[in-house]
C-alpha atoms as a PDB file:
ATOM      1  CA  UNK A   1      53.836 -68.748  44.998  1.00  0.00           C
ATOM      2  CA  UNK A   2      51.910 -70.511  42.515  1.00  0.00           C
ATOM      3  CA  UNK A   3      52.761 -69.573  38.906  1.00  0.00           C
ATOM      4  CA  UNK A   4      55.869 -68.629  37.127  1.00  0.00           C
ATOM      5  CA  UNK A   5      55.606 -66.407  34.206  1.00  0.00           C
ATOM      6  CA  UNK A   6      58.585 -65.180  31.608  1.00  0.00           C
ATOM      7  CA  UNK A   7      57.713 -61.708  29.902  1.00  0.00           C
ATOM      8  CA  UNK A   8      59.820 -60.211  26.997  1.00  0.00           C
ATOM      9  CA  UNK A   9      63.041 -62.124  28.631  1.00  0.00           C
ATOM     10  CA  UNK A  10      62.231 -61.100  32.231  1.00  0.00           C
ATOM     11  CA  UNK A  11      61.333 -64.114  34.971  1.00  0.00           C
ATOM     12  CA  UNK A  12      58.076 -63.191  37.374  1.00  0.00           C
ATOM     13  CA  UNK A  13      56.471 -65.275  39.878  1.00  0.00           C
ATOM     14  CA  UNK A  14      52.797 -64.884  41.353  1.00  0.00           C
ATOM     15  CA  UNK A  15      53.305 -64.511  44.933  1.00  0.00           C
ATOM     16  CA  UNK A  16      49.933 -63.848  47.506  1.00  0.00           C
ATOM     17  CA  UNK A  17      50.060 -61.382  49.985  1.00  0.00           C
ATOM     18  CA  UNK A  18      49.078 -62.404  53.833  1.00  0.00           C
ATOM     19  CA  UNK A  19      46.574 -61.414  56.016  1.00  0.00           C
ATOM     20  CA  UNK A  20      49.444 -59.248  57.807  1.00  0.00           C
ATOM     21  CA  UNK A  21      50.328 -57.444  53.997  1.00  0.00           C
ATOM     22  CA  UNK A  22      53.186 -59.502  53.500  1.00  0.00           C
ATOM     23  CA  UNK A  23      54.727 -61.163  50.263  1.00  0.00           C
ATOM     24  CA  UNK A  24      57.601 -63.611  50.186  1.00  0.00           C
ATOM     25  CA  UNK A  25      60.274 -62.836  47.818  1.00  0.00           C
ATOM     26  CA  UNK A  26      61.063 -66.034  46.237  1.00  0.00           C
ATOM     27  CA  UNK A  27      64.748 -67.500  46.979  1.00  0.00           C
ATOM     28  CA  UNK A  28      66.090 -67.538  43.831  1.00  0.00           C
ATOM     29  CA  UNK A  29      65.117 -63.605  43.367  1.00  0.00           C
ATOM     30  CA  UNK A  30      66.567 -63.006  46.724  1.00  0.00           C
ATOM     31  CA  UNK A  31      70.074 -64.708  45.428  1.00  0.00           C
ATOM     32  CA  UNK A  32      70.247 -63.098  42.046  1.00  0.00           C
ATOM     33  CA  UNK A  33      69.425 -59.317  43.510  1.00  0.00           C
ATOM     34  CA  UNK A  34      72.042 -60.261  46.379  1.00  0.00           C
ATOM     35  CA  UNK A  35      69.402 -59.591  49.226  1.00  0.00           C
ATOM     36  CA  UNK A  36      69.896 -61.182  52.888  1.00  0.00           C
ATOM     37  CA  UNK A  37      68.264 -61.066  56.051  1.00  0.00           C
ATOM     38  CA  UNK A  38      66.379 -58.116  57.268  1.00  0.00           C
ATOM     39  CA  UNK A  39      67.872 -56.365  54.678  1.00  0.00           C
ATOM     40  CA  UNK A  40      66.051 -53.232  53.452  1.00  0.00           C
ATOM     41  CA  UNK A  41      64.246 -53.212  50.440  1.00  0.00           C
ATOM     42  CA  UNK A  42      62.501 -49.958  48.736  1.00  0.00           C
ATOM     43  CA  UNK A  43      59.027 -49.858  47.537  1.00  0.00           C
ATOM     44  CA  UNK A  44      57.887 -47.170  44.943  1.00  0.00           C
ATOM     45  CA  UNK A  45      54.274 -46.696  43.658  1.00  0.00           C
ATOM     46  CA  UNK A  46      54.614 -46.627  39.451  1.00  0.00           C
ATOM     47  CA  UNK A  47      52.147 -46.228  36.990  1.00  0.00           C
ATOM     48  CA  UNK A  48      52.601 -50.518  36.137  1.00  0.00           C
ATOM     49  CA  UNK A  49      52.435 -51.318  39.770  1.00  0.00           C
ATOM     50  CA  UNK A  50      54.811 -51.375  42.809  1.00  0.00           C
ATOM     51  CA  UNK A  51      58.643 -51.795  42.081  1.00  0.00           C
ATOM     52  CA  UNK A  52      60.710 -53.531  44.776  1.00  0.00           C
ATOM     53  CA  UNK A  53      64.190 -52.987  44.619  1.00  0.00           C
ATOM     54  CA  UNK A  54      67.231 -53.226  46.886  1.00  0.00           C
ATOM     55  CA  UNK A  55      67.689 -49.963  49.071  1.00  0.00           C
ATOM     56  CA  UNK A  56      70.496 -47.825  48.262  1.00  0.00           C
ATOM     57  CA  UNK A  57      70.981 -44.651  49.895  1.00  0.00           C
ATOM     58  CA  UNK A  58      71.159 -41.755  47.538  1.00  0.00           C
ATOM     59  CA  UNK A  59      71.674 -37.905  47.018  1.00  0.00           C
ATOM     60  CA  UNK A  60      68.657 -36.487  49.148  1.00  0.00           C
ATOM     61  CA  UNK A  61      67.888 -34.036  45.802  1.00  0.00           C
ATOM     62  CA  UNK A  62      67.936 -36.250  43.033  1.00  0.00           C
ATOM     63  CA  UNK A  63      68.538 -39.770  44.739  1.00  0.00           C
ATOM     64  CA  UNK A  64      72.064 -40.288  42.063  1.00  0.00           C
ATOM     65  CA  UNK A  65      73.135 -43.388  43.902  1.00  0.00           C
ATOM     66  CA  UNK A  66      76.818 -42.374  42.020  1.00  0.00           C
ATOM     67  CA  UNK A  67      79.196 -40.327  42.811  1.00  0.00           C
ATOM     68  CA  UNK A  68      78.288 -39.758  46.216  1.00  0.00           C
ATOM     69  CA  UNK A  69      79.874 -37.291  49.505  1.00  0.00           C
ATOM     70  CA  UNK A  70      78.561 -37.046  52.725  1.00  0.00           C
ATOM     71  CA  UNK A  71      78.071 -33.506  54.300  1.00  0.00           C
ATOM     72  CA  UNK A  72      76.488 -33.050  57.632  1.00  0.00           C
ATOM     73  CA  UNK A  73      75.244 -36.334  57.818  1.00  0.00           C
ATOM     74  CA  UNK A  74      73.368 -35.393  54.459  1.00  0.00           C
ATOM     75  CA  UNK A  75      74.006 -37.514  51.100  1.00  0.00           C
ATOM     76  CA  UNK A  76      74.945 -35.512  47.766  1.00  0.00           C
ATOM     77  CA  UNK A  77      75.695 -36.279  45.059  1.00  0.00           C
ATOM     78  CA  UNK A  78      78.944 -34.837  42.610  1.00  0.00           C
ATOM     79  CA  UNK A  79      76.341 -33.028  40.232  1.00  0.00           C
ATOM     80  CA  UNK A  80      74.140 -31.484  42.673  1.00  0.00           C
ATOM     81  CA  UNK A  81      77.084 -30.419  45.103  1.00  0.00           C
ATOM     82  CA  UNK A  82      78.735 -28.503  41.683  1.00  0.00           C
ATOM     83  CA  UNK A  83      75.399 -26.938  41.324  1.00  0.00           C
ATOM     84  CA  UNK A  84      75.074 -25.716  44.858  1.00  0.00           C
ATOM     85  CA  UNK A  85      78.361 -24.251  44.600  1.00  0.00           C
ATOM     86  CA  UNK A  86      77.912 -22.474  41.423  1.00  0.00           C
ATOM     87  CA  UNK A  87      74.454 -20.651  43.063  1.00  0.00           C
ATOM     88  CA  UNK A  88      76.898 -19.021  45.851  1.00  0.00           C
END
């Protein structure tokens, strides 16, 4: 981690990845975002670049992370369990 940058109000850092494919997520980031040990993370390809955010299980149709009801060990959300109901 060499190089801290702030962008339109937002702090980055430059991190390097290993020769394994692995980045370190500076402490500080790791405190603010409330992420321990071994704790999963979730990586999603963007247009800008990768996004790294902290996982949170969502509705397997439309990943709402709100609202939320488990049914056969499947997560759904309030809006898309209304909207199966209303197509029976």
């Amino acid at each position: 981690m060499s190089q801290t940058e702030k962008k339109n109000g937002k702090m980055g850092q430059v991190c390097t990845i290993d020769s394994l494919g692995r980045i370190v997520v500076p402490s500080l980031m790791r405190k603010t975002y409330n992420m321990g040990k071994n704790e999963p993370v979730e990586l999603i390809m963007m247009d800008e670049g990768i996004l790294m955010r902290k996982y949170k299980p969502g509705c397997i149709f439309c990943n709402n992370i709100h609202d939320l009801t488990v049914f056969k060990d499947n997560i759904i959300c309030k809006d898309c369990l209304k909207e199966m109901s209303e197509m029976l």
